[in-house]
Protein backbone atom coordinates (compact mmCIF):
# COMPACT_ATOMS: atom_id res chain seq x y z
CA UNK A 1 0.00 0.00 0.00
CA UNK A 2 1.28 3.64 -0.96
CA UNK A 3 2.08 6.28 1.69
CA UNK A 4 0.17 9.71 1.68
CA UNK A 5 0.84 12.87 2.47
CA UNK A 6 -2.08 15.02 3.85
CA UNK A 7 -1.49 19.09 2.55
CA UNK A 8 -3.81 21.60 2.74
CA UNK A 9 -3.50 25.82 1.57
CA UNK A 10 -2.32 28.75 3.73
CA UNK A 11 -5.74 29.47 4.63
CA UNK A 12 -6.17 26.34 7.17
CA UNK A 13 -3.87 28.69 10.65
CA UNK A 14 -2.63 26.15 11.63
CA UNK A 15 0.31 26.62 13.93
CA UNK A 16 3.89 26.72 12.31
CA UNK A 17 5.35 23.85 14.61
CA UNK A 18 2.44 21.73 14.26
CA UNK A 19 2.75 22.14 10.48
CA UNK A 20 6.61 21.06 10.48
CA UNK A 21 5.75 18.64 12.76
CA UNK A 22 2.99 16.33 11.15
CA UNK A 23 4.81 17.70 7.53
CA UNK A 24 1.55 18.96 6.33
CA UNK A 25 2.44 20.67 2.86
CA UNK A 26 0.48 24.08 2.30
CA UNK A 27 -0.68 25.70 -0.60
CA UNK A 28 -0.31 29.13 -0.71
CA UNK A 29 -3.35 31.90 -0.97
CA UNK A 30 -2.06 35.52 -1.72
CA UNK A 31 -2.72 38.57 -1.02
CA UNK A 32 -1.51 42.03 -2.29
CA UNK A 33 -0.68 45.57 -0.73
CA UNK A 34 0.84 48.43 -2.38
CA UNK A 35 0.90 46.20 -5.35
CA UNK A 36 3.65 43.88 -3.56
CA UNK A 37 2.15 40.38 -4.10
CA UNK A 38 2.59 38.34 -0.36
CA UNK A 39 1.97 34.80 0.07
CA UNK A 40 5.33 32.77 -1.61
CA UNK A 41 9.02 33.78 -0.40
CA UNK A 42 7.80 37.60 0.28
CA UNK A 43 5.24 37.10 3.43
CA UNK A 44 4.60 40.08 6.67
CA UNK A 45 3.81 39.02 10.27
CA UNK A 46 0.71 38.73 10.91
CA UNK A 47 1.19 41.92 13.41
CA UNK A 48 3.12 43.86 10.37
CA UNK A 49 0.06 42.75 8.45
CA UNK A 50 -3.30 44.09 10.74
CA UNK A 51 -1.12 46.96 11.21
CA UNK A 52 -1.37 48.38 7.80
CA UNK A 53 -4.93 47.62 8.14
CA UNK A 54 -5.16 49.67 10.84
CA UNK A 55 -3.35 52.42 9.36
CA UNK A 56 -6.05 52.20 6.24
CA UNK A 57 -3.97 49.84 3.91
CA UNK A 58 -7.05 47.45 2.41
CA UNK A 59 -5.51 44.36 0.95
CA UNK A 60 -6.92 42.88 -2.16
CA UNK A 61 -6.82 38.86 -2.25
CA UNK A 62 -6.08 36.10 -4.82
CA UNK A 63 -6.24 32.48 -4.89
CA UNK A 64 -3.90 29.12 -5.31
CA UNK A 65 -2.07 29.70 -8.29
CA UNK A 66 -2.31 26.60 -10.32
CA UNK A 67 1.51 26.34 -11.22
CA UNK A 68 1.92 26.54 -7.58
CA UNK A 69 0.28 23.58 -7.00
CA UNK A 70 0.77 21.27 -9.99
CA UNK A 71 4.73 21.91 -9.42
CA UNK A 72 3.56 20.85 -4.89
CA UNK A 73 1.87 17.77 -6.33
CA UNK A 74 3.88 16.73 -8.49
CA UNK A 75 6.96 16.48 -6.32
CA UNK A 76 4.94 14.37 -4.05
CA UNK A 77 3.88 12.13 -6.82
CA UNK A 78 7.14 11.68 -8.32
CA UNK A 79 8.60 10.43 -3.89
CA UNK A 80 5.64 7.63 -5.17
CA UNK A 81 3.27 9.66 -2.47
CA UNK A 82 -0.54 9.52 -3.04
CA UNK A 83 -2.20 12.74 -1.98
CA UNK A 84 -5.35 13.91 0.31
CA UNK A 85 -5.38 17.36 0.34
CA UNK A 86 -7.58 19.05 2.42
CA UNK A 87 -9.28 22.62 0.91
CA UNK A 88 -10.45 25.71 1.72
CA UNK A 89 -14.14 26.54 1.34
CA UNK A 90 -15.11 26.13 -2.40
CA UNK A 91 -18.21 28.85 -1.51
CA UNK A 92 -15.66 31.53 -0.59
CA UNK A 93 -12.56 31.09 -3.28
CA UNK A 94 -11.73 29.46 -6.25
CA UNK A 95 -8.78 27.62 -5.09
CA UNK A 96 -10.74 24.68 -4.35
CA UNK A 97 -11.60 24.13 -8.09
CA UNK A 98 -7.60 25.06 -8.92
CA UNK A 99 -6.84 22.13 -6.84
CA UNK A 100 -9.61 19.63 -8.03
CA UNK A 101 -8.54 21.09 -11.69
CA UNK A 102 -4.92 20.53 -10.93
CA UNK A 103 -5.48 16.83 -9.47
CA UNK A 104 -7.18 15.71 -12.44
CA UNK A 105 -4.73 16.76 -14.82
CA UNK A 106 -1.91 15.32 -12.67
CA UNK A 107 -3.57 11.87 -11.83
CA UNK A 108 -4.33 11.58 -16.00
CA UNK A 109 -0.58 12.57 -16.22
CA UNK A 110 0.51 10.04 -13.71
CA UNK A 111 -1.90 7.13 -13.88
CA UNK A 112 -0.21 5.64 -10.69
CA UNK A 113 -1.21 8.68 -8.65
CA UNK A 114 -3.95 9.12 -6.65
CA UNK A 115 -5.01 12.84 -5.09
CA UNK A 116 -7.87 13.12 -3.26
CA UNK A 117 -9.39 16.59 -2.32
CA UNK A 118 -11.65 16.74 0.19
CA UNK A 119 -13.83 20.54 -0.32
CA UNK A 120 -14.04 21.12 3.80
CA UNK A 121 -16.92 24.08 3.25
CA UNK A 122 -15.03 25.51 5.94
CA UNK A 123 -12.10 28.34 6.72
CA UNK A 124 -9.49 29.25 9.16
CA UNK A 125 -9.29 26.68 11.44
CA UNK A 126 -12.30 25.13 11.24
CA UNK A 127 -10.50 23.78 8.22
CA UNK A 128 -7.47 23.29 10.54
CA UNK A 129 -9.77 21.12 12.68
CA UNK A 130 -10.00 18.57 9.50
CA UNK A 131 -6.37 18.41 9.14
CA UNK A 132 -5.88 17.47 12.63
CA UNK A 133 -8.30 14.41 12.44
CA UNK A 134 -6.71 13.60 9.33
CA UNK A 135 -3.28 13.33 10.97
CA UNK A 136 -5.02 11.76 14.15
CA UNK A 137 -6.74 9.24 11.83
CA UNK A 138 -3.44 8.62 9.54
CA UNK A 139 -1.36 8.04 13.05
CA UNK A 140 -3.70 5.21 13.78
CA UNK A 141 -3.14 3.70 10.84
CA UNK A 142 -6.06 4.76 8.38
CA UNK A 143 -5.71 4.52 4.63
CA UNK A 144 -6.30 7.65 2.73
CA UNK A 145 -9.54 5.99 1.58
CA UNK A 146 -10.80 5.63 5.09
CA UNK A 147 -10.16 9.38 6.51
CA UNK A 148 -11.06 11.33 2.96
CA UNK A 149 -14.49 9.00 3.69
CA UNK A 150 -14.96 9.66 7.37
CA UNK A 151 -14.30 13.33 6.54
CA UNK A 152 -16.95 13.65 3.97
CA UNK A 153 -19.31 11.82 6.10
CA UNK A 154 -18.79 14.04 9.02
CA UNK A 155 -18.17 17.39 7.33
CA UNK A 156 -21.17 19.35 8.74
CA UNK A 157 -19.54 18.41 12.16
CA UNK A 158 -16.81 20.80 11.84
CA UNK A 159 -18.21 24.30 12.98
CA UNK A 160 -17.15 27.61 13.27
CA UNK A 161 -18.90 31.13 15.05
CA UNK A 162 -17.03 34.21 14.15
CA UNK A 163 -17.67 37.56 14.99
CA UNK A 164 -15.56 41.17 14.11
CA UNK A 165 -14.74 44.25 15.39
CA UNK A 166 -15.09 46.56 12.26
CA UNK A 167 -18.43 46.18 10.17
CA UNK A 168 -16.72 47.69 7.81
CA UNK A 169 -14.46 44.89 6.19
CA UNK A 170 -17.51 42.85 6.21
CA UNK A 171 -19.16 45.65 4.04
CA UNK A 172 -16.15 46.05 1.99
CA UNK A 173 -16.22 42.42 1.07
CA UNK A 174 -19.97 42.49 0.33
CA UNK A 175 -21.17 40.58 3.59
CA UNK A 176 -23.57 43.33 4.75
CA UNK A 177 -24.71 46.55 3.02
CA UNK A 178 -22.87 50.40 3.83
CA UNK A 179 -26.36 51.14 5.67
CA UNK A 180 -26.23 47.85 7.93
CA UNK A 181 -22.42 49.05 8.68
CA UNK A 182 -23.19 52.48 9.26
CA UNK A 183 -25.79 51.93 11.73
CA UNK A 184 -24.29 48.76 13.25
CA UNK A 185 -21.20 50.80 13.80
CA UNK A 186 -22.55 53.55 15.44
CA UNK A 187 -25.10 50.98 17.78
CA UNK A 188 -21.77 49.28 18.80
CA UNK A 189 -23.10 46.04 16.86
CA UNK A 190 -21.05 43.26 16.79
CA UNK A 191 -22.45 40.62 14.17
CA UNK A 192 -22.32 37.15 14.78
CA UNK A 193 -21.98 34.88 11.59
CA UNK A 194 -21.33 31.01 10.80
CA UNK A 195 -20.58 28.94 8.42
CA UNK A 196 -23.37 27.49 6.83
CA UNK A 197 -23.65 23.80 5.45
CA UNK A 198 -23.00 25.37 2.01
CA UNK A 199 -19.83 26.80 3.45
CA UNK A 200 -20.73 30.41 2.87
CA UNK A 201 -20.62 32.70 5.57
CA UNK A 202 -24.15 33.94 6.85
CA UNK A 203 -25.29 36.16 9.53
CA UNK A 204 -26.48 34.24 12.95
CA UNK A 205 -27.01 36.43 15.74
CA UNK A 206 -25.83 40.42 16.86
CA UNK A 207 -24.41 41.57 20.37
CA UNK A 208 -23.95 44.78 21.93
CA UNK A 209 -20.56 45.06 22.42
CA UNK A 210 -17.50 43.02 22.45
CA UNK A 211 -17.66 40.84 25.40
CA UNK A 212 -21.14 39.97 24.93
CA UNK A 213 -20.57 39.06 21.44
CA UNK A 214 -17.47 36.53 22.74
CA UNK A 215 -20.04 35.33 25.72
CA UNK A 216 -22.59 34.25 22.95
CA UNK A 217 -20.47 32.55 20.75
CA UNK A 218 -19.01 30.71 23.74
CA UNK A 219 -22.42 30.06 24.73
CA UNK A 220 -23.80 28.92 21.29
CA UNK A 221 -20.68 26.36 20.62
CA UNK A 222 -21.55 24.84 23.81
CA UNK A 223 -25.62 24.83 22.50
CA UNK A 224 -24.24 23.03 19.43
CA UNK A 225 -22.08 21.00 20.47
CA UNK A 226 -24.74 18.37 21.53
CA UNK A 227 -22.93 14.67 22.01
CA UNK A 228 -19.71 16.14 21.58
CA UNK A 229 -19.38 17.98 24.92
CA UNK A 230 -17.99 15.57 27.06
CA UNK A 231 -15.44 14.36 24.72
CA UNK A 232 -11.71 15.02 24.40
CA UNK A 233 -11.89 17.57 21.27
CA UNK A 234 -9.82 20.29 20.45
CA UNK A 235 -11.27 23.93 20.32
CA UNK A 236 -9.60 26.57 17.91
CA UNK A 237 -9.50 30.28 18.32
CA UNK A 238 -8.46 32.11 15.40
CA UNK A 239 -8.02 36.20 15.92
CA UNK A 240 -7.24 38.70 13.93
CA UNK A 241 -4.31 40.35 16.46
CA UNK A 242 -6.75 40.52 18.84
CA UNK A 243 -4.60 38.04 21.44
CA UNK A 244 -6.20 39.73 24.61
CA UNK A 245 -10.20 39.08 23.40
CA UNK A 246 -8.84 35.46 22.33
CA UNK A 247 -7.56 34.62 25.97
CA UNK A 248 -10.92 36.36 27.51
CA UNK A 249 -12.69 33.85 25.07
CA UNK A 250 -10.34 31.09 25.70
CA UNK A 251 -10.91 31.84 29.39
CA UNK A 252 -14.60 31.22 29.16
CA UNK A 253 -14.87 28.32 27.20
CA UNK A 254 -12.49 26.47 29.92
CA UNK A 255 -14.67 27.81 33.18
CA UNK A 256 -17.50 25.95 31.13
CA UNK A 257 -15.40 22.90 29.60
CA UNK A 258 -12.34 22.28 31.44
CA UNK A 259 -11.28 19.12 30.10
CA UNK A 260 -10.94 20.74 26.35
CA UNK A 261 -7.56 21.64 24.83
CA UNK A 262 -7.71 25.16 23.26
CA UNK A 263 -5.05 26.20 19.81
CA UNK A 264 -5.16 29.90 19.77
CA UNK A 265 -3.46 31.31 16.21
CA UNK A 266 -3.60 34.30 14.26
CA UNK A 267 -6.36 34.57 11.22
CA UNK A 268 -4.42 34.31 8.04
CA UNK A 269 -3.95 37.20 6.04
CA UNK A 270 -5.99 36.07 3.01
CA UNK A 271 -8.91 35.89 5.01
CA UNK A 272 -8.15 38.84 7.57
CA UNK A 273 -8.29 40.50 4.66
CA UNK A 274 -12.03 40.70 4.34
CA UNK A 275 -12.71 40.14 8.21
CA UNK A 276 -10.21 42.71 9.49
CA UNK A 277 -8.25 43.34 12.61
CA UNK A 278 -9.84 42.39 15.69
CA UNK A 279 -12.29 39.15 14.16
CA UNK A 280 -12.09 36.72 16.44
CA UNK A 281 -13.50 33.02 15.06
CA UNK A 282 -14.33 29.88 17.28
CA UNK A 283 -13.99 26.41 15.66
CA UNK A 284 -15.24 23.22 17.05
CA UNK A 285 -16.94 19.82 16.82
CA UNK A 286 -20.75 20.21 16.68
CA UNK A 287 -23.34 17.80 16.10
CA UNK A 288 -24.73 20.28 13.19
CA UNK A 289 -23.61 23.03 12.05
């Protein structure tokens, strides 16, 4: 039986060690400021990054480029490695249907190969999440066929809350209209969104101010979360340089659910682009999403 290798793109925030660790290979997404293209060699923190935000920069995004991956792939298939690569949302970029594209002209290339992409319908690291019970499931001795099926089978399991600071990235990007952002930003609105079993991002709830708006999502993960309460799971907080509100968030998801192990990481820039500095998103195990 082959070996695999499980990759995934840039937009998954995972934690660098973790990466290097399990030797997850990552597709880049890009971004672009002051028409300097970051995502390859040329990257910014992701403090340098919010930063410019803050100081009015507005990035403009892009998705896998298709040499990119072809060139990942191939190097894999050519160490005789099959592939399961795990992908960003297909409702919120196209580098889910680069990939798929890319995989089929590879495996017809390669007839020996096998890549399988599984489309999470999920970001940040809700998408992480899958990539950690692919490695968990791939330490125990799965075949790829195995996880890529328990992953599709269990896909609207993998949820995520996410809320922002500034209504107006959300506006920017289309989410919400300039009236909804005027008004919400002036009411001190914080909007509440998921991701949806379509894996688009929707509007769920709104909170008067910032704490609140962490206290319901805490709240509503634990609503969700059904079965899966009491088990060992991992929680992910993904911010937006907003490290303080994570650990307040962090805080009161272990006062309700102690025995849970929390990965706090930064929002990558690709998708801090349209969710801004300060977005704070909560990723778990749900029984629905």
């Amino acid at each position: 039986m082959k070996d695999f290798v499980i990759t995934a793109d840039s937009n998954c925030d995972l934690l660098n060690d973790y990466i290097k660790e399990k030797n997850i290979g990552i597709i880049p997404h890009y971004y672009d400021l002051e028409g300097i293209t970051y995502g390859d060699e040329i990257n910014l923190t992701p403090k340098e990054f919010y930063d410019k935000m803050r100081a009015g920069q507005m990035p403009t995004t892009m998705a896998s480029n298709p040499e990119v991956i072809r060139e990942t792939f191939q190097n894999y298939i050519d160490k005789g490695l099959d592939i399961l690569h795990i992908s960003f949302s297909s409702a919120l970029s196209g580098g889910c249907s680069n990939i798929m594209a890319g995989a089929r002209e590879l495996c017809e290339e390669n007839p020996d190969a096998k890549i399988i992409v599984v489309d999470t319908l999920n970001a940040s690291l809700g998408e992480g999440l899958f990539v950690m019970k692919a490695v968990q499931m791939k330490e125990e001795g799965k075949t790829i066929d195995e996880i890529s099926s328990w992953l599709e089978e269990h896909k609207m399991e993998f949820c995520v809350r996410f809320t922002v600071d500034d209504l107006n990235h959300l506006q920017r990007g289309g989410r919400i209209s300039k009236t909804t952002a005027f008004i919400g930003t002036m009411m001190g609105v914080k909007p509440i969104l998921y991701l949806n079993e379509e894996g688009h991002l929707v509007p769920l709830n709104t909170a008067r101010g910032r704490k609140k708006s962490l206290s319901i999502i805490c709240n509503d993960m634990i609503e969700s979360m059904g079965k899966f309460k009491e088990e060992h799971d991992i929680i992910c907080i993904a911010h937006g340089d907003a490290l303080e509100d994570a650990n307040y968030l962090a805080n009161l998801i272990k006062e309700a659910l102690p025995h849970k192990q929390i990965v706090i990481n930064f929002v990558s820039p690709s998708i801090g682009s349209h969710s801004g500095p300060g977005a704070i998103g909560l990723c778990f195990v749900g029984e629905k999403r």
